[in-house]
Protein backbone atom coordinates (compact mmCIF):
# COMPACT_ATOMS: atom_id res chain seq x y z
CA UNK A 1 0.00 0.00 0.00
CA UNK A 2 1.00 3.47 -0.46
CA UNK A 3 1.77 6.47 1.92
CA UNK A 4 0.92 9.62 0.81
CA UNK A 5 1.61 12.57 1.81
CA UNK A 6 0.53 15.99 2.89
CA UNK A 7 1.56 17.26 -0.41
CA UNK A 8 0.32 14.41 -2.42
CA UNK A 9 -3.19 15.12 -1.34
CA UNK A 10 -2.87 19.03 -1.94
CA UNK A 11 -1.41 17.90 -5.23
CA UNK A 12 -4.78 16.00 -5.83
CA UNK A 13 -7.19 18.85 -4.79
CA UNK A 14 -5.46 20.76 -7.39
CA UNK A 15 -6.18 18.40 -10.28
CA UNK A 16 -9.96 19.10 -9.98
CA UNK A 17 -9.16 22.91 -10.33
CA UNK A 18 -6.63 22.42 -12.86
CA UNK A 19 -8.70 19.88 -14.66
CA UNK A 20 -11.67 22.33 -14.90
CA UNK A 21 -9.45 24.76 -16.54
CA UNK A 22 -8.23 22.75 -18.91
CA UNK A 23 -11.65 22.16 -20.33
CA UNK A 24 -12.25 25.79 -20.18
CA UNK A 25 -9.46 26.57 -22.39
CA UNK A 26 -10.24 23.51 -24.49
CA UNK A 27 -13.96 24.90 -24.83
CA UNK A 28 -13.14 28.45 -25.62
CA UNK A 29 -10.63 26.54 -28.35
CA UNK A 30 -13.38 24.98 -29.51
CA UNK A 31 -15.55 27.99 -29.52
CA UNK A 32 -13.05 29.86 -31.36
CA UNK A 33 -12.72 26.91 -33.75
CA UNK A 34 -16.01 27.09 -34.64
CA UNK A 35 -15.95 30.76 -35.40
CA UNK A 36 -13.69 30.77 -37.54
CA UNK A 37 -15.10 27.94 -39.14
CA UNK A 38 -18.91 29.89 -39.59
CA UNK A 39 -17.21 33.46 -40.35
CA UNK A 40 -13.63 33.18 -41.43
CA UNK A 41 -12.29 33.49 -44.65
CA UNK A 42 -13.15 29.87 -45.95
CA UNK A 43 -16.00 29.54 -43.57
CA UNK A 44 -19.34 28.89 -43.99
CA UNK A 45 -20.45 32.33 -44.62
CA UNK A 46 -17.63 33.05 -47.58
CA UNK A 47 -19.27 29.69 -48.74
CA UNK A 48 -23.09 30.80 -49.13
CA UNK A 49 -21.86 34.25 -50.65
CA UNK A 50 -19.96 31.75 -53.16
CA UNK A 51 -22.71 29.86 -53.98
CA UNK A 52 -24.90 32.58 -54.68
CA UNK A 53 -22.70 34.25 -57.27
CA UNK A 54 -22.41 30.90 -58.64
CA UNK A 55 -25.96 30.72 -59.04
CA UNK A 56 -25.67 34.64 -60.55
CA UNK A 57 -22.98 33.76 -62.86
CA UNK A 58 -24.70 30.61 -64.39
CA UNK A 59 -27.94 32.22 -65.18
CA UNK A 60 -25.79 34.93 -66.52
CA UNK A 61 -24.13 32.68 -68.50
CA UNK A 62 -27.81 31.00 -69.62
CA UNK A 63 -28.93 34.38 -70.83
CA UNK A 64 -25.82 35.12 -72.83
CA UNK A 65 -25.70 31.44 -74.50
CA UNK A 66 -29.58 32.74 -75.80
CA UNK A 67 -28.52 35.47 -77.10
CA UNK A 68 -25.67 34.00 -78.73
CA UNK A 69 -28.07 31.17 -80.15
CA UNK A 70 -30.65 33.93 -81.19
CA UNK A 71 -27.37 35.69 -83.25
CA UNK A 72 -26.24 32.34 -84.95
CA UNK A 73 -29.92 31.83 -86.36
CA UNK A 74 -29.64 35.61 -87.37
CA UNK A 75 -26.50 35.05 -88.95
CA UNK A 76 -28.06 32.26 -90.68
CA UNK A 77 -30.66 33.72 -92.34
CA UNK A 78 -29.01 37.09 -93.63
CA UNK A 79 -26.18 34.20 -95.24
CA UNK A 80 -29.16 31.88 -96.79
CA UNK A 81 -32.62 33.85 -96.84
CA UNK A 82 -32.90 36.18 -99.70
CA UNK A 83 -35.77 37.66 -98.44
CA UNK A 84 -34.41 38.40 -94.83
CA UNK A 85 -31.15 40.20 -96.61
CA UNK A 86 -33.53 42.55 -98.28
CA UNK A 87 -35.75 42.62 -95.28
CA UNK A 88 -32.65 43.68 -93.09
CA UNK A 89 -31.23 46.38 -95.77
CA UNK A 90 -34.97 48.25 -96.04
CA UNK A 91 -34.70 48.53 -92.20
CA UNK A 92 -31.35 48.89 -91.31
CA UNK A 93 -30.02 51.14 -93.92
CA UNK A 94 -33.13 52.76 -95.30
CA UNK A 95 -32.63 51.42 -99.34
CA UNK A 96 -36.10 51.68 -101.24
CA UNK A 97 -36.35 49.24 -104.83
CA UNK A 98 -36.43 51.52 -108.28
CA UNK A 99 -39.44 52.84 -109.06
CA UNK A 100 -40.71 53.03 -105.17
CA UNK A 101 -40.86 56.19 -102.92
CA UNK A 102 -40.31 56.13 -99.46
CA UNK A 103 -42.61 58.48 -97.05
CA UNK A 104 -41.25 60.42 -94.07
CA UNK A 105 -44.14 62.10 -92.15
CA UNK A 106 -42.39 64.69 -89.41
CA UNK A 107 -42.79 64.31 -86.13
CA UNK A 108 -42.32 60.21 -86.81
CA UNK A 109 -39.27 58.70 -85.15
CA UNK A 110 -36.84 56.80 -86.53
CA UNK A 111 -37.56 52.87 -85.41
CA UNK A 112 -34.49 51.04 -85.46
């Protein structure tokens, strides 16, 4: 059996104390952990303001693939449609056929 001491046993009474503050520091670790983990740079919060511009930039990036598909199928049809090219050149630049005259009433605007 063992003898212990007088400063064994104050040694012990000091554990509980010391032992409390160890999970005090390890909880405000923790706590600190987790912070930075919800509102630091890579955190949580960076995270959802990530996603969201994702989300931004992809419809973005839907819109300008429509246009783009609504340009090709222009393209196409001023290169193969006759009627389209003459359509476009009336409009656009204002051209009238021989033999036709064009009107221009004031106060009209221009509709381009």
């Amino acid at each position: 059996m063992r003898n212990y001491s007088r400063n064994n046993s104050v040694h012990l009474r000091n554990d509980g104390i010391a032992g409390s503050r160890m999970w005090l520091i390890a909880g405000i670790i923790l706590g600190l952990v987790f912070l930075w983990d919800m509102v630091g740079p890579f955190g949580l919060w960076k995270l959802h303001r990530m996603k969201k511009e994702h989300k931004r930039i992809y419809l973005s990036v839907l819109e300008i693939n429509k246009k783009n598909t609504a340009l090709e199928e222009q393209i196409k049809r001023l290169k193969d449609d006759p009627e389209y090219q003459e359509y476009v050149v009336r409009r656009e630049l204002g051209w009238v056929r021989d033999n036709e005259i064009l009107y221009k009433f004031l106060g009209e605007k221009n509709k381009s």
